[in-house]
Protein backbone atom coordinates (compact mmCIF):
# COMPACT_ATOMS: atom_id res chain seq x y z
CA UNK A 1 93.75 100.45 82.68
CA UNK A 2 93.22 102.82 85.41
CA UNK A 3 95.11 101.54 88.29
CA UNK A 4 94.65 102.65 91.70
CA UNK A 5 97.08 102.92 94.44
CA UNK A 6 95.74 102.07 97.81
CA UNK A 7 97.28 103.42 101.21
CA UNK A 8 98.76 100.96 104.16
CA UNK A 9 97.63 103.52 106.96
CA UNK A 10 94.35 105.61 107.21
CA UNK A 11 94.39 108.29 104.82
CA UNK A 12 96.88 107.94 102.46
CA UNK A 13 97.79 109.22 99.39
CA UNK A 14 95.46 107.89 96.18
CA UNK A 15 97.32 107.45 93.00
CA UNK A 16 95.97 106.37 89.46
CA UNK A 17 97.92 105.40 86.31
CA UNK A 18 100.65 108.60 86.33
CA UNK A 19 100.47 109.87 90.21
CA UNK A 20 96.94 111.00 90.75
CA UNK A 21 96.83 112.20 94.18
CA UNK A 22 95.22 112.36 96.66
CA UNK A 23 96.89 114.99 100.30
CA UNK A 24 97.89 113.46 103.12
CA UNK A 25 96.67 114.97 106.35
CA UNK A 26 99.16 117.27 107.20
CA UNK A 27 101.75 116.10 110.06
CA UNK A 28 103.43 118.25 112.24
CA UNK A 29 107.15 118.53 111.38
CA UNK A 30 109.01 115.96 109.22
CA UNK A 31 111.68 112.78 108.72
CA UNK A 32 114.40 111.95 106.95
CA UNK A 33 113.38 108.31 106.81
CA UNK A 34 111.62 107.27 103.73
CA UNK A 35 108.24 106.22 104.53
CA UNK A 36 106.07 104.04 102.68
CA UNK A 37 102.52 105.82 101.84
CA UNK A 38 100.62 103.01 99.63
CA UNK A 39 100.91 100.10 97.83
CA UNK A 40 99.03 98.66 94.63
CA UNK A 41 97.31 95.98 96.76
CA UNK A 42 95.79 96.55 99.98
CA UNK A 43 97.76 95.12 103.12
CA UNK A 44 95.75 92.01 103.60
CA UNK A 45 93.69 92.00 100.67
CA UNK A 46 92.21 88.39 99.32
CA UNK A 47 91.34 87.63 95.90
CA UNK A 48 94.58 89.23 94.00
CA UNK A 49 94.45 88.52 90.42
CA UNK A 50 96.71 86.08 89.57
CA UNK A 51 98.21 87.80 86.86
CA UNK A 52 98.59 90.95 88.22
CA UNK A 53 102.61 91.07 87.61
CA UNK A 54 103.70 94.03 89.78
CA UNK A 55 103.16 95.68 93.17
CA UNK A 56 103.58 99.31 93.01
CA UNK A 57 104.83 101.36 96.22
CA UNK A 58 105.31 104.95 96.77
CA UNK A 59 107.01 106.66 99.76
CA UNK A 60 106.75 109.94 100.69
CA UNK A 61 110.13 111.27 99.13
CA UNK A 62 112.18 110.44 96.41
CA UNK A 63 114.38 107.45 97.02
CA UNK A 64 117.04 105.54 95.06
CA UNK A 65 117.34 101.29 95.20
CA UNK A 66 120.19 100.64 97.57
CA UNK A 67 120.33 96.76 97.41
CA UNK A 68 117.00 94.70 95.58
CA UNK A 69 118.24 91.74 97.00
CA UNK A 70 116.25 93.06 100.12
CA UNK A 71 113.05 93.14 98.59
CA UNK A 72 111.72 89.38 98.56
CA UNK A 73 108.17 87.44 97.94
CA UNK A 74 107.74 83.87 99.12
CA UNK A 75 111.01 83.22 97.39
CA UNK A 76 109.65 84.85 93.67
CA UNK A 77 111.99 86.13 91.23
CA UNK A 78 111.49 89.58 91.15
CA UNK A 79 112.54 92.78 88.94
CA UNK A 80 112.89 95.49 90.89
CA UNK A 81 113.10 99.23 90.15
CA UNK A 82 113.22 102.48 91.59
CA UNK A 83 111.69 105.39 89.49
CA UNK A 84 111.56 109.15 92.33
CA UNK A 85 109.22 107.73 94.71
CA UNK A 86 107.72 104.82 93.00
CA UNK A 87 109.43 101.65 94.07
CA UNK A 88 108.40 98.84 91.05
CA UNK A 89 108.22 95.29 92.40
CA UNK A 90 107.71 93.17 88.98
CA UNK A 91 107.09 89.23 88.80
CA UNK A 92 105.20 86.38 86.91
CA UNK A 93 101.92 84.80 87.33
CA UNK A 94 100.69 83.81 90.70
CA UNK A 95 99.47 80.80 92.30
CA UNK A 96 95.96 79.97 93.37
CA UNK A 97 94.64 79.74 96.72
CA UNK A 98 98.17 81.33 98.54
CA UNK A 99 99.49 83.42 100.88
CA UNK A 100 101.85 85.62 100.10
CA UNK A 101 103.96 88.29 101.91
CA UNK A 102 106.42 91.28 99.95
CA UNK A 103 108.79 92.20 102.11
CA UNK A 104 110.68 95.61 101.84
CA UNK A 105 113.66 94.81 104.03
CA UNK A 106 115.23 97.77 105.46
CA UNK A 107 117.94 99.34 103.63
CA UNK A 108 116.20 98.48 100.12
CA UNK A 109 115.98 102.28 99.63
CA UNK A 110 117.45 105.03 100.49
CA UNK A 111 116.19 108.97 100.87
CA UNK A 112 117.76 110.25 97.92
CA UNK A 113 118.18 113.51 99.21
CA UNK A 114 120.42 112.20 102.37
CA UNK A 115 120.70 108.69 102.05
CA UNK A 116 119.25 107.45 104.89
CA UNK A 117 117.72 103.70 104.51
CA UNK A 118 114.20 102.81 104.90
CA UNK A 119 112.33 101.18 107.68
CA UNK A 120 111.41 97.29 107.31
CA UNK A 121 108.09 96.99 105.99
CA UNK A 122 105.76 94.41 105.13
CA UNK A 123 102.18 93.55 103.33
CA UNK A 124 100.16 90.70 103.03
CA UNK A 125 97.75 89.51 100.19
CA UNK A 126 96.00 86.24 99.32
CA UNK A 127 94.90 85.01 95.44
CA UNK A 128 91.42 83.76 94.90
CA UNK A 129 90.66 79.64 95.54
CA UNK A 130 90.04 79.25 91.96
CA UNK A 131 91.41 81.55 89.08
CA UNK A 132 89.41 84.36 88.26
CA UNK A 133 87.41 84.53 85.48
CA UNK A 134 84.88 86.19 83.07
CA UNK A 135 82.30 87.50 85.47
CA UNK A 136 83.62 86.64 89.41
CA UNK A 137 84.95 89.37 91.17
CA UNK A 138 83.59 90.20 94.63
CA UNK A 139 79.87 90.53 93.88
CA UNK A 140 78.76 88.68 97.25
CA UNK A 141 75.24 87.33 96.62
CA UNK A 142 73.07 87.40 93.34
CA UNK A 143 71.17 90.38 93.19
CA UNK A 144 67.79 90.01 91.41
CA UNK A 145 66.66 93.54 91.76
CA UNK A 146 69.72 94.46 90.14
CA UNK A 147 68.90 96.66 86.75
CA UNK A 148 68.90 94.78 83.73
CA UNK A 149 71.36 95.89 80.94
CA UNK A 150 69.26 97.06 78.15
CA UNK A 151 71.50 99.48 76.26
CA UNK A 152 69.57 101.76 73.61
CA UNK A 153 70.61 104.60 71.16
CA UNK A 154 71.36 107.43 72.91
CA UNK A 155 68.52 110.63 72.92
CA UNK A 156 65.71 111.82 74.83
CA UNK A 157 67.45 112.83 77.57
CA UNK A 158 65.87 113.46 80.48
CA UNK A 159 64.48 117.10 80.49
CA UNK A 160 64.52 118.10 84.25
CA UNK A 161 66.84 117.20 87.24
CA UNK A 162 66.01 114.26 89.56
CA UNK A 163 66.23 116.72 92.91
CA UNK A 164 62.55 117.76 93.08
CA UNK A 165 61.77 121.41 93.10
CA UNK A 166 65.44 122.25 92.12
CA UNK A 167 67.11 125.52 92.85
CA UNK A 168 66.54 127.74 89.55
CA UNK A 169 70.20 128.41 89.22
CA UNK A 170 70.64 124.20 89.48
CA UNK A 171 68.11 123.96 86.78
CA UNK A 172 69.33 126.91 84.17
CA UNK A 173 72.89 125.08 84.44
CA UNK A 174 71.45 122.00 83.68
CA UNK A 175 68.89 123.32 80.81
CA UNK A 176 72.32 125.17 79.67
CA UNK A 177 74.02 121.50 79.70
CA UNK A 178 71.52 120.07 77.80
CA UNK A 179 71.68 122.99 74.98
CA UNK A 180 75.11 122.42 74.28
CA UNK A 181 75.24 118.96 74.95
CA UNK A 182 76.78 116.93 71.78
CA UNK A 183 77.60 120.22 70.09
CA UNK A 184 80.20 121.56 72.32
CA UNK A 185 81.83 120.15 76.47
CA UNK A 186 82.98 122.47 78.70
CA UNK A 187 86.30 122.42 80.42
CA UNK A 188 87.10 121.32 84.15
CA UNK A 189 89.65 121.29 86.61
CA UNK A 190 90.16 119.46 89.93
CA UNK A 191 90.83 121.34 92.69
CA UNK A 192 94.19 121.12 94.20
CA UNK A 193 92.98 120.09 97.73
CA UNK A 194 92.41 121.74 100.69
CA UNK A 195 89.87 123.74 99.15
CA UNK A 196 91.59 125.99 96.74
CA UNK A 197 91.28 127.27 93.11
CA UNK A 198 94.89 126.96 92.58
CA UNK A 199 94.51 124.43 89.63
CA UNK A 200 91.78 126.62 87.45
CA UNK A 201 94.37 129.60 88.22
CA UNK A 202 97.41 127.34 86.83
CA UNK A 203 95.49 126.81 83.88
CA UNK A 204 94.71 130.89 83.33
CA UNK A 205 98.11 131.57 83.79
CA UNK A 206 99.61 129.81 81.18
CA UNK A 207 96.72 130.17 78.46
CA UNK A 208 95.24 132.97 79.55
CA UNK A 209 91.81 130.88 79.64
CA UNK A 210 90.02 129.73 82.86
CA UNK A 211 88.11 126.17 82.67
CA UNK A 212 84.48 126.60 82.83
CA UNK A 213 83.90 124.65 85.91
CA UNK A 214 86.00 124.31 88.56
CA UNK A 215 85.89 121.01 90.88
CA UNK A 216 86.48 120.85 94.66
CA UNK A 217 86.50 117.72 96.90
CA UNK A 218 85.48 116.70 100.52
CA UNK A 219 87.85 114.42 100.98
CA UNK A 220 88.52 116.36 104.62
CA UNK A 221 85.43 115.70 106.05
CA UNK A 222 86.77 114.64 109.40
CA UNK A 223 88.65 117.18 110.45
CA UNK A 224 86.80 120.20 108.58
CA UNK A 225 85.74 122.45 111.88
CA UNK A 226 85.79 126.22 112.29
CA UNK A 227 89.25 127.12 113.43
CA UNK A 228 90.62 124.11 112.15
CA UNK A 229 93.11 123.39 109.53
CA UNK A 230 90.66 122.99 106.97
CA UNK A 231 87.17 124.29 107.03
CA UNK A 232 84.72 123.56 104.36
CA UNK A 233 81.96 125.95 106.13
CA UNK A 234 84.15 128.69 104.47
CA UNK A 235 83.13 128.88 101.48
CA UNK A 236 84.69 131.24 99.75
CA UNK A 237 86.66 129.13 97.11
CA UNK A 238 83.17 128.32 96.19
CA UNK A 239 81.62 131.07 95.98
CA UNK A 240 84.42 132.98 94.34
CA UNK A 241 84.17 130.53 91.37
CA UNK A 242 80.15 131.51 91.33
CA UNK A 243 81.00 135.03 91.59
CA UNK A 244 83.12 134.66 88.42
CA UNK A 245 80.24 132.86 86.48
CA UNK A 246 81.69 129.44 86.90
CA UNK A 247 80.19 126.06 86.95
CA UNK A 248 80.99 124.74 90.26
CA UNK A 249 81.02 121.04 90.87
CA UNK A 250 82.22 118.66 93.87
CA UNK A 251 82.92 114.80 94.37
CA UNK A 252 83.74 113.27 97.68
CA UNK A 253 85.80 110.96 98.63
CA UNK A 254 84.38 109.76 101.46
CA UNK A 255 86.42 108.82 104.90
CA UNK A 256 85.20 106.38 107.57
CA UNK A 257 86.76 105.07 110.77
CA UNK A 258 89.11 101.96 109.91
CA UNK A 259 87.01 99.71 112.66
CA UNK A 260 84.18 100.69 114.95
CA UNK A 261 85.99 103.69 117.40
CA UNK A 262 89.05 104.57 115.17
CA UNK A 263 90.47 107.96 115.26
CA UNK A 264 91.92 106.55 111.46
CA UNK A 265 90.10 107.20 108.50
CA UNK A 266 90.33 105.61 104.88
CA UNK A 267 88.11 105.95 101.46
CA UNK A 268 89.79 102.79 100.55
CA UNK A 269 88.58 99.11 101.35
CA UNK A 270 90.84 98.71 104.36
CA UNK A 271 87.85 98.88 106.67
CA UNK A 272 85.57 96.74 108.38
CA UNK A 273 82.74 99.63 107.63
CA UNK A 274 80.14 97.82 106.04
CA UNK A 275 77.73 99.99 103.15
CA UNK A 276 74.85 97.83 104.03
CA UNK A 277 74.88 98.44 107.79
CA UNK A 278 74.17 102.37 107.01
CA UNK A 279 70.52 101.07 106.53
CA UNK A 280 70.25 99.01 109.73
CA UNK A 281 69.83 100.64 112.44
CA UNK A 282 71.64 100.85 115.76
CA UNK A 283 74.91 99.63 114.14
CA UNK A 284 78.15 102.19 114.11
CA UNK A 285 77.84 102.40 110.49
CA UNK A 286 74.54 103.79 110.18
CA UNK A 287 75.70 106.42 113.36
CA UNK A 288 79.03 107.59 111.67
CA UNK A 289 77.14 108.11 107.94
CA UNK A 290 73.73 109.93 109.37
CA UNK A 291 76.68 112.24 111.08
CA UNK A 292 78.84 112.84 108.04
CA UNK A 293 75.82 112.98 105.74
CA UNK A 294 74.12 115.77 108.21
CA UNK A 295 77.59 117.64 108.57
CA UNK A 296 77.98 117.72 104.66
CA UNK A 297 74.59 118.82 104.09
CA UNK A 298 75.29 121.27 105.91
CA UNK A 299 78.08 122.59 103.99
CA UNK A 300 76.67 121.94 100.80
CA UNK A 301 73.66 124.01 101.88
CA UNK A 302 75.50 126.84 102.93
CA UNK A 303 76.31 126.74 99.21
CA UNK A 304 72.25 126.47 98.29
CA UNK A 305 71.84 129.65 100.76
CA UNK A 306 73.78 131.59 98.43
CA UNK A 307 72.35 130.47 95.20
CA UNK A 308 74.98 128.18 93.91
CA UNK A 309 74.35 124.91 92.40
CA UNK A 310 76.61 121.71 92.39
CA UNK A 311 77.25 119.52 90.26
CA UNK A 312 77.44 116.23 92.72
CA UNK A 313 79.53 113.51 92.48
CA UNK A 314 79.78 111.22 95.31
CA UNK A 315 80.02 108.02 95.89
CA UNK A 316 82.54 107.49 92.28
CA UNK A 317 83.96 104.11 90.78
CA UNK A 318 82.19 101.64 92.74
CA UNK A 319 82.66 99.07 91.02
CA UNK A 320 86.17 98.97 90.79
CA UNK A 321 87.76 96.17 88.83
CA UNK A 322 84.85 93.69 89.76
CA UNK A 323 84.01 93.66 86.41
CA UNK A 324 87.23 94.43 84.51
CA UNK A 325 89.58 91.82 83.30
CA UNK A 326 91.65 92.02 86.06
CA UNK A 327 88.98 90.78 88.54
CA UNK A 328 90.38 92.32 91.73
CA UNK A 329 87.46 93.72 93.40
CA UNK A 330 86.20 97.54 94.50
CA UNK A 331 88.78 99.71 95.85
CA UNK A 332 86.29 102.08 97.75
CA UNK A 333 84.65 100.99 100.69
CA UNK A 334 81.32 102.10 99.28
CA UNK A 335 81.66 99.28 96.51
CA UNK A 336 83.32 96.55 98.80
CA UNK A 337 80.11 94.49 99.11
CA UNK A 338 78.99 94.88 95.47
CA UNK A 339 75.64 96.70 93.77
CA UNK A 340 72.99 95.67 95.56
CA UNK A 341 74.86 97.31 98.66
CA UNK A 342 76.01 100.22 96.48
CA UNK A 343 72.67 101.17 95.02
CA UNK A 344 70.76 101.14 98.66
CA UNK A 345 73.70 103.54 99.94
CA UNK A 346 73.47 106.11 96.69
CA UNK A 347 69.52 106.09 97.41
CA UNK A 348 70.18 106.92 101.13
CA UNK A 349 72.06 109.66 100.59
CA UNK A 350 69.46 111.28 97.91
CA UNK A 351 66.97 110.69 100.40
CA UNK A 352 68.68 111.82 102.88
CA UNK A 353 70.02 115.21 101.96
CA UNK A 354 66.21 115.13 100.01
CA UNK A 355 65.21 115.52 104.17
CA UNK A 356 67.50 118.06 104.52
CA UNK A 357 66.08 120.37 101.96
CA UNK A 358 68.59 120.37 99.70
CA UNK A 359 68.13 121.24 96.11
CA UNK A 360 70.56 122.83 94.44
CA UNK A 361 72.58 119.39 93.48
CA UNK A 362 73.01 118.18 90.14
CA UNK A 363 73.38 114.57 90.51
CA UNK A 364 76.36 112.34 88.65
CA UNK A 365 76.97 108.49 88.28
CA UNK A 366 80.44 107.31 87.70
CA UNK A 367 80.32 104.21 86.12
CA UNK A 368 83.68 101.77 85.64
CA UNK A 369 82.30 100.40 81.76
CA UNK A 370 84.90 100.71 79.15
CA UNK A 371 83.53 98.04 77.11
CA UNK A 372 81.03 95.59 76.30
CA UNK A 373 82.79 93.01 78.52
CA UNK A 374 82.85 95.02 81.82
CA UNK A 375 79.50 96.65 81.55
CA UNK A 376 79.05 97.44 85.74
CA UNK A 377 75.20 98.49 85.07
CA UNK A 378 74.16 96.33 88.11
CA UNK A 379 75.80 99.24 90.00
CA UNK A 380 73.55 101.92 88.70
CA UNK A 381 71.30 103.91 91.16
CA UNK A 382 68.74 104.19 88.32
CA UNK A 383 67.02 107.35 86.61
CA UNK A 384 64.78 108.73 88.89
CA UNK A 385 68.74 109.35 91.42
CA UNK A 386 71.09 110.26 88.45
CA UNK A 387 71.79 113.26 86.10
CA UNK A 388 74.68 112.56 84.54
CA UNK A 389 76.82 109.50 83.82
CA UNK A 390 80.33 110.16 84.24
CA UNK A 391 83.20 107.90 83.03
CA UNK A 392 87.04 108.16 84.77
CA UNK A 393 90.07 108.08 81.89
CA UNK A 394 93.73 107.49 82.88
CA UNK A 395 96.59 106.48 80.71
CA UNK A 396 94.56 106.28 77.33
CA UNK A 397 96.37 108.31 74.47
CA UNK A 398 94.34 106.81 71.53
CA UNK A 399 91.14 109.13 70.52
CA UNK A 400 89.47 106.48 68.63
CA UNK A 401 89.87 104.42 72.09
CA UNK A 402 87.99 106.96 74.04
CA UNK A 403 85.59 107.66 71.76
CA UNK A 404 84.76 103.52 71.41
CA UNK A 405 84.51 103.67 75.16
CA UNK A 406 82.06 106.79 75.48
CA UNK A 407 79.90 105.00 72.64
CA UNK A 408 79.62 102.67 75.16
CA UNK A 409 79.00 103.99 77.82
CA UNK A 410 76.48 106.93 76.39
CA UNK A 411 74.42 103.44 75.00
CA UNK A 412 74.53 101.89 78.36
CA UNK A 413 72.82 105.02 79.75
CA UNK A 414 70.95 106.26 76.83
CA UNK A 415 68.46 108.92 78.55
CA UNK A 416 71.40 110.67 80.08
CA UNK A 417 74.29 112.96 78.95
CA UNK A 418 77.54 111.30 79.45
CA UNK A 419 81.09 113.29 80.94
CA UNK A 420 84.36 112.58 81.39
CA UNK A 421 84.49 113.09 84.97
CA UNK A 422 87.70 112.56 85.41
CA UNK A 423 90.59 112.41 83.24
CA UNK A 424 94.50 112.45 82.74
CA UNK A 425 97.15 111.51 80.51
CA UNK A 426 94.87 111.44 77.47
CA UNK A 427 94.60 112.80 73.96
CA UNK A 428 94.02 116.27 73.79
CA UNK A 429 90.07 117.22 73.52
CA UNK A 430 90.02 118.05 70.03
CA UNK A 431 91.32 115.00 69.23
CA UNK A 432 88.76 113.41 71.29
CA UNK A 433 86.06 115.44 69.70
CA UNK A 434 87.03 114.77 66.51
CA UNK A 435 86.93 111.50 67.27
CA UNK A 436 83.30 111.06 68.30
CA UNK A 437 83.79 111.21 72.34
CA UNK A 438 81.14 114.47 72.93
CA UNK A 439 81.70 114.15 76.21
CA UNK A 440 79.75 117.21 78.23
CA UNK A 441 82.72 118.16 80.19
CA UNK A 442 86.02 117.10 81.08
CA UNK A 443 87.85 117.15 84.16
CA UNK A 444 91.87 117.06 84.36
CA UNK A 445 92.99 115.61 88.19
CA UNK A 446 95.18 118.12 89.87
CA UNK A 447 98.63 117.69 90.09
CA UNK A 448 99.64 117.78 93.83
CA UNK A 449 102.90 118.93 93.40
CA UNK A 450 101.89 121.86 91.16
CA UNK A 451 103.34 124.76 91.40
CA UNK A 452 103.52 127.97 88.64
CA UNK A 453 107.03 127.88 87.57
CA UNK A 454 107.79 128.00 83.45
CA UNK A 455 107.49 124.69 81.79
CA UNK A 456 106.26 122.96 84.71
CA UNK A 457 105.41 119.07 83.68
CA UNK A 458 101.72 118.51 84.80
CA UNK A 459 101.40 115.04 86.06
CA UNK A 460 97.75 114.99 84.44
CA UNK A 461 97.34 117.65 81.49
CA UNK A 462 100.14 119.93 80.56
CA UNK A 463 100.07 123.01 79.34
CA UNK A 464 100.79 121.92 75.67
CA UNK A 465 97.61 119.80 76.07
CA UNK A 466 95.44 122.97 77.31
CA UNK A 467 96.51 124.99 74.64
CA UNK A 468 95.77 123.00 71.91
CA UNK A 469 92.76 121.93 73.75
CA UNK A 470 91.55 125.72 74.15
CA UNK A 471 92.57 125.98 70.39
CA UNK A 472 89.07 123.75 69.73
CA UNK A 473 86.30 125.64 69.27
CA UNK A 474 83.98 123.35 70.71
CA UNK A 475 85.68 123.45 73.91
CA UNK A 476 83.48 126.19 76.49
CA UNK A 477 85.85 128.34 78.68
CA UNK A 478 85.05 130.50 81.54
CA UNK A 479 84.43 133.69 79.60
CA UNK A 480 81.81 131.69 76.75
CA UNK A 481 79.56 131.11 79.32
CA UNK A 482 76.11 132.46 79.12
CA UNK A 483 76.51 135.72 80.97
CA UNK A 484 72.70 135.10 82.27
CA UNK A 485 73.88 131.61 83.40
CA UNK A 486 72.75 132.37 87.32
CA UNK A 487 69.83 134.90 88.16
């Protein structure tokens, strides 16, 4: 399971499984009080799964439990633990169509460092008016355009990108891709945001290997402006990368105003920003996303000026756990009113930065399928606006559970290559390999605390784990990449 934890305020900190993260905007000066950052479950969220038997929260500094018996639920007996900043609320199943409300009293935790109690806090969640089942979730309407599930065995992939009259360099990475595809998969590393190469230089440094491709996000979108405190028209992390012969890829997680006028921004559900408005015009939605999609076209074509493809991957997860077994719903705003939405929104942004004139993006799907069971194929934005379907891993240490999971996924999407584009806390990549998951590439999250000290724990993929995966030779570093890769 790949569970995400989503922010109480604006832009919070994102965390999977074991702490993937995602910055805080930086705040001038700092507290001794421990501060609550995000929670499991959305403040206000309806349809909680009613067996979903803990609430995770994390504050922004290592605390210790000072008295549980402040921590209550509408009365519930609770377990209740404390593990650095994680504070682990556990209980049984839940009721059917109720409120319910966790308090964190203050005083249940302390700053570690000082001991000085928390703040009072509170959040609010509903469970669905009938128990969730195989197949509910938050899909809002039936969708009869939606594509129809017809996986096939995987081959024939398509030969050329989807952008029309690609950039040459986008199209000898991609011809490269497809040479090595199921015979070797190149290595990958997030970006440690803002904009940095710090996590492709951790990996050097203790292997003495780069990744092939390094990652970046534009998560920052918001405030990027020359002069600023970050400033994605600088691209020099970028192009650095390129200048070494790397791959360079980007996702986005993509920040919208909380309501209609808000200075406060979130990627996560906690917004009244509706996908399907972006189409309709003269509503705010449709004016904030033409603005953000024109300002990151923009960037990425600064990036096209120079010759340097991307490897695109916007718009990831979408379908959250609609489809999973846990039946809780998207937890990006971009999936919040299901496919049909979701699809029209992917195609507006190809068409969009299609306007633009850009063409030096490599295009990649994320899908959410693990299984047979929680195929989310309605999602897909179909052939003709994908290159690449990529599938997120957290928390999986079993190779012959991957592998079962890319079989799936590579059948569900049998004309394209298939990546994991995301990954951490998983078996090493020969293991993988060996196992049958060929996956293109691979793509570690960054560890936010990261720094270069000996025998530093990587939250995501340690340095044990890149050694023995460098020790594969099917894995592709930096320096096995064709030196002809760009012209």
């Amino acid at each position: 399971m790949k569970k995400f934890l989503f922010g109480f305020l604006g832009l919070g900190l994102l965390l999977a499984g074991c702490q993937k993260s995602e910055p805080d905007t930086p705040q001038a000066g700092s507290s001794a009080v421990p501060k609550i950052e995000n929670a499991s479950i959305n403040d206000g969220a309806s349809d909680v799964a009613l067996d979903i038997g803990q609430i995770d929260v994390v504050f922004n500094m290592p605390v210790v439990l000072s008295d549980a018996s402040k921590v209550s639920m509408n009365g519930l007996s609770l377990s209740v633990s404390v593990t650095n900043k994680l504070l682990r609320i556990g209980f049984g199943d839940l009721e059917k169509d109720k409120e319910y409300v966790l308090v964190v009293d203050a005083g249940a935790v302390s700053s570690k460092a000082d001991g000085t109690p928390c703040d009072r806090a509170t959040l609010s969640f509903a469970t669905p008016k009938t128990p969730a089942g195989p197949g509910s979730g938050t899909t809002p309407d039936p969708d009869p355009d939606a594509p129809v599930y017809n996986p096939g065995e995987p081959g024939d992939y398509s030969p050329s990108l989807v952008t029309e009259n690609p950039l040459p360099n986008a199209e000898r990475v991609y011809e490269y891709m497809l040479s090595i595809y199921g015979s070797r998969t190149l290595s990958g590393a997030m970006a440690k945001v803002n904009w940095n190469l710090d996590e492709v230089n951790w990996v050097q440094k203790w292997t003495g290997k780069y990744p092939a491709m390094a990652t970046f996000d534009y998560i920052h979108l918001p405030y990027s402006n020359s002069g600023s405190w970050i400033d994605y028209g600088d691209i020099t992390p970028a192009k650095a990368w390129f200048d070494k012969g790397g791959i360079v890829s980007a996702s986005w997680h993509w920040n919208v105003p909380v309501r209609n006028g808000s200075t406060e921004y979130t990627f996560n559900t906690n917004t009244t920003f509706k996908p399907s408005n972006v189409l309709k015009d003269g509503t705010w939605e449709k004016e904030v996303a033409d603005a953000d999609l024109k300002k990151m076209a923009g960037y990425l074509k600064q990036l096209q000026d120079e010759g340097i493809p991307v490897v695109w991957r916007p718009l990831h997860e979408a379908a959250g756990n609609i489809y999973t077994q846990w039946h809780s719903g998207a937890w990006f705003w971009w999936g919040s009113e299901g496919a049909k939405a979701y699809r029209d929104l992917w195609r507006y942004m190809f068409d969009f930065f299609k306007a633009e004139g850009l063409r030096n993006l490599i295009w990649v799907w994320t899908t959410q399928t693990s299984s047979e069971a929680d195929v989310d194929y309605a999602f897909y934005p179909g052939d003709e606006y994908v290159d690449i379907v990529g599938k997120d891993i957290y928390n999986i240490w079993g190779a012959s559970d991957i592998a079962s999971i890319f079989n799936v996924v590579a059948h569900m999407a049998p004309n394209k290559m298939v990546t994991l584009s995301e990954n951490g806390n998983v078996a090493d990549m020969s293991a993988q390999w060996n196992a049958g998951a060929k996956w293109l590439y691979f793509m570690p999250w960054y560890d936010y605390d990261n720094d270069f000290s000996s025998g530093y724990a990587h939250a995501h993929a340690s340095i044990s784990w890149w050694n023995s995966t460098f020790a594969d030779p099917s894995v592709v570093d930096l320096s096995e990449l064709p030196f002809d890769l760009y012209e």
